[in-house]
C-alpha atoms as a PDB file:
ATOM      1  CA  UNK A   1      12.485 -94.463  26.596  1.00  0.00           C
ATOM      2  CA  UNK A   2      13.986 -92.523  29.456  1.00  0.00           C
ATOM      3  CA  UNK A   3      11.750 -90.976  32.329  1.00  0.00           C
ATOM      4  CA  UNK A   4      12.820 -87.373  31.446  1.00  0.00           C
ATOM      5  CA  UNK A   5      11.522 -88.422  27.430  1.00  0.00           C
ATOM      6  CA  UNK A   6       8.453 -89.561  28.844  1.00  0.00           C
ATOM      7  CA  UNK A   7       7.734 -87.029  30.667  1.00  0.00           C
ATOM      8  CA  UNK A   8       8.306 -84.368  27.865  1.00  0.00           C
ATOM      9  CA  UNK A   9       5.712 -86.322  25.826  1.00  0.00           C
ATOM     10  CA  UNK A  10       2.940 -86.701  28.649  1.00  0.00           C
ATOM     11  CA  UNK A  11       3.584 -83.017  29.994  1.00  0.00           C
ATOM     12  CA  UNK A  12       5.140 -83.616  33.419  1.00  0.00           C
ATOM     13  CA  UNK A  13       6.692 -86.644  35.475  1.00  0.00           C
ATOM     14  CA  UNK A  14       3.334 -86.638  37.623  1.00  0.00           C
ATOM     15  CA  UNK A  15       1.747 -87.689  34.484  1.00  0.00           C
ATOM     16  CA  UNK A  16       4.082 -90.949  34.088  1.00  0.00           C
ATOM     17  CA  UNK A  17       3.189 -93.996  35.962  1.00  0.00           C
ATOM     18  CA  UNK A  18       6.244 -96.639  37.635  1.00  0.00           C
ATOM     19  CA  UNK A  19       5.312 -99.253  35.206  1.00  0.00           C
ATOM     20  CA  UNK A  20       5.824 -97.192  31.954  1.00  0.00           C
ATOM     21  CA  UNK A  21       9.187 -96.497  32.890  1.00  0.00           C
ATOM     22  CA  UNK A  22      10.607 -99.693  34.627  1.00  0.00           C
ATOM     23  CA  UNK A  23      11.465-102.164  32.865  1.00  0.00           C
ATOM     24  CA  UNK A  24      12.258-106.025  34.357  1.00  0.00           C
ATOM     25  CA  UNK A  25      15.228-107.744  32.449  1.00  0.00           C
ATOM     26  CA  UNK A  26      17.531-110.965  32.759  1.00  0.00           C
ATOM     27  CA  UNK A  27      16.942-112.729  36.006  1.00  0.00           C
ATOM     28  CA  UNK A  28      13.909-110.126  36.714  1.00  0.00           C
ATOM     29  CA  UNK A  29      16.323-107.177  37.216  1.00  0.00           C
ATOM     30  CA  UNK A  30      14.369-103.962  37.409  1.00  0.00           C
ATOM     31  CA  UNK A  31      15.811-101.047  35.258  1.00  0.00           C
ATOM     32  CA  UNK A  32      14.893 -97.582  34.498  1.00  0.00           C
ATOM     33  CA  UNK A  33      16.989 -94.792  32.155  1.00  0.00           C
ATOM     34  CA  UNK A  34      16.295 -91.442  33.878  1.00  0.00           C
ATOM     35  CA  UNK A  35      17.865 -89.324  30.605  1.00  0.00           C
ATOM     36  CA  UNK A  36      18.256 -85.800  30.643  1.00  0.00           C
ATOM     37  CA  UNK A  37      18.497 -82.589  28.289  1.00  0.00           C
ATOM     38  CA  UNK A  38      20.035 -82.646  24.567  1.00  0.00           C
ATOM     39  CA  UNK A  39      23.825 -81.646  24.870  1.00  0.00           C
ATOM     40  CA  UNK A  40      24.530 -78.351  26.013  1.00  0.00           C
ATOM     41  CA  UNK A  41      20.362 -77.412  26.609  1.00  0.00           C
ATOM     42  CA  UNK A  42      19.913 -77.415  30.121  1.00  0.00           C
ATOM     43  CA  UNK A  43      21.238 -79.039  33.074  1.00  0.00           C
ATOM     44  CA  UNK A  44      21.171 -83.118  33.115  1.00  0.00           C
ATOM     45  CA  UNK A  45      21.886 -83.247  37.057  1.00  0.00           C
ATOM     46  CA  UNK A  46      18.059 -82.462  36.681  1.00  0.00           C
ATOM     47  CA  UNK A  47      17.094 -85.674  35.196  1.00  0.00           C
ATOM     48  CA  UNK A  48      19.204 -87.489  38.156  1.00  0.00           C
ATOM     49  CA  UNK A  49      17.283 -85.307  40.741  1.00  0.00           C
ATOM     50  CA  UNK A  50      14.045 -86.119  38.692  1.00  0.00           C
ATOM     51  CA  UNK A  51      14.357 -89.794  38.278  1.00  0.00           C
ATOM     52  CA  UNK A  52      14.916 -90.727  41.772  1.00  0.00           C
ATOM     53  CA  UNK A  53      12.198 -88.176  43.546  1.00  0.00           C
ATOM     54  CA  UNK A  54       9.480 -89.976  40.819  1.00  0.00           C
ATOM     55  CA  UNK A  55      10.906 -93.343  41.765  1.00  0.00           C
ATOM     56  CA  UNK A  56      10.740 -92.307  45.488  1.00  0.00           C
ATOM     57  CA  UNK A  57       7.171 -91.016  45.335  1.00  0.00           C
ATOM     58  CA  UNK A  58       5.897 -94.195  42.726  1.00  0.00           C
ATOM     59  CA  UNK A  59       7.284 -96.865  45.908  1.00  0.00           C
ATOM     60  CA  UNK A  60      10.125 -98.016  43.563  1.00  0.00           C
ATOM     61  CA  UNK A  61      12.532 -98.872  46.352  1.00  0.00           C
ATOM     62  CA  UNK A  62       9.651-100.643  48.470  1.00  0.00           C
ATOM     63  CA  UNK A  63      10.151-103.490  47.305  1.00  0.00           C
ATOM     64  CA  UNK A  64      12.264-106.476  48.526  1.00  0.00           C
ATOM     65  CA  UNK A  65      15.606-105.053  46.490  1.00  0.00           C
ATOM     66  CA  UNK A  66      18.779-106.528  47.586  1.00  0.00           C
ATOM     67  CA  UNK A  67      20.702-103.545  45.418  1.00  0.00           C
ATOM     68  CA  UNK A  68      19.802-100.639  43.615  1.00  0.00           C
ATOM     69  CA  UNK A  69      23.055 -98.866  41.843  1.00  0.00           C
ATOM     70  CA  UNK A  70      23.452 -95.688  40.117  1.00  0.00           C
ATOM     71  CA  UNK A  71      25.169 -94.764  37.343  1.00  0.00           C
ATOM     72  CA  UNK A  72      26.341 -91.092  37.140  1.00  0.00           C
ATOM     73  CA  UNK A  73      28.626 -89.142  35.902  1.00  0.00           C
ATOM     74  CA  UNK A  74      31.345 -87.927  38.340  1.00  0.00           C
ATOM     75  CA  UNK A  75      31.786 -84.763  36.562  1.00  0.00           C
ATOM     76  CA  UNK A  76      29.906 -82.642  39.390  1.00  0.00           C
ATOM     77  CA  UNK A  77      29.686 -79.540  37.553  1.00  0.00           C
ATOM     78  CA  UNK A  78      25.827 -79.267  39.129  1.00  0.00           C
ATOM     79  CA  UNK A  79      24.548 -80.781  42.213  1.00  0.00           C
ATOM     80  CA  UNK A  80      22.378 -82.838  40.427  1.00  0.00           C
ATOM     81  CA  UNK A  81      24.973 -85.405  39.950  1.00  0.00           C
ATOM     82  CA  UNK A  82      25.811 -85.753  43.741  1.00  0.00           C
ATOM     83  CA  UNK A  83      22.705 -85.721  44.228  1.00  0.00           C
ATOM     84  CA  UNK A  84      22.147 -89.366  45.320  1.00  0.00           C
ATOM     85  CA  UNK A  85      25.202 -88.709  47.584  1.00  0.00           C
ATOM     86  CA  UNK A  86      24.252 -85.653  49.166  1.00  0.00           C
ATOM     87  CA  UNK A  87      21.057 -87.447  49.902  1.00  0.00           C
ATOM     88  CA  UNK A  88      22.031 -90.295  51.760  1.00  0.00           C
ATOM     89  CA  UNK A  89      20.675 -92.556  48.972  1.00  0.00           C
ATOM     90  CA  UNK A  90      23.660 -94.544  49.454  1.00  0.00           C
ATOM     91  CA  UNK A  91      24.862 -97.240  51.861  1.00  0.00           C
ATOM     92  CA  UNK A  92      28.196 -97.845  49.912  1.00  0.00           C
ATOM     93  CA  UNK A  93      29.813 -96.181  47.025  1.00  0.00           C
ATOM     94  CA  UNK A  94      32.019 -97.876  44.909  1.00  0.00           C
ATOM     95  CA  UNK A  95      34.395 -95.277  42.241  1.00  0.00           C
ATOM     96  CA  UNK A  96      34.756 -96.914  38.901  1.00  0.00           C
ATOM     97  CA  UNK A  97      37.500 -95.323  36.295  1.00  0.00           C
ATOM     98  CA  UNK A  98      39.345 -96.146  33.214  1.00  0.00           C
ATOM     99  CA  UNK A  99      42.447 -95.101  31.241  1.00  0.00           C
ATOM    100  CA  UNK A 100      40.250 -93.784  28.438  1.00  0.00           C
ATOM    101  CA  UNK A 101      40.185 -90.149  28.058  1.00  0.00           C
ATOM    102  CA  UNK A 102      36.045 -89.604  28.323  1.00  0.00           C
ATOM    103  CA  UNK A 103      36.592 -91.173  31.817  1.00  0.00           C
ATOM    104  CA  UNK A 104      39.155 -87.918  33.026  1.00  0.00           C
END
């Protein structure tokens, strides 16, 4: 489940703790889903700007990480998306594109 699901269930993000949400995978990679609104109900830059304050404020990033990557959308039609730019969350960014037409 994604953090913005979760949160709709319990009643608010402060309600979720870090562990419910991350999850450790192959080689103990740590990975969370932040989600966002159904299609066309609301605005999913929210979710972004969600997700990382709660991982933030739950001491997500305290630990010994050697890389911690984002994957947005780079339609910015809401700040929410740049948000992790606009923030200085980032110490490199890296644009990834395709050919296919969902990536225009």
């Amino acid at each position: 489940n994604t953090i913005m699901e979760m949160a709709a269930e319990a009643g608010t993000v402060e309600d979720l703790e870090l562990e419910d949400v991350l999850k450790a995978g192959y080689g103990g990679i740590k990975c969370v889903e932040s989600g966002g609104p159904e299609p066309g109900v609301g605005c999913a830059g929210r979710g972004v700007i969600t997700a990382i304050n709660f991982l933030e404020e739950e001491g997500a990033y305290e630990d010994d990480l050697d890389f911690v990557f984002y994957d947005v959308l780079g339609d910015v039609v809401c700040g929410g998306f740049a948000m992790p730019i606009r923030e200085n969350k980032a110490q490199e960014i890296y644009i990834v594109c395709s050919g296919e037409m969902m990536a225009l």
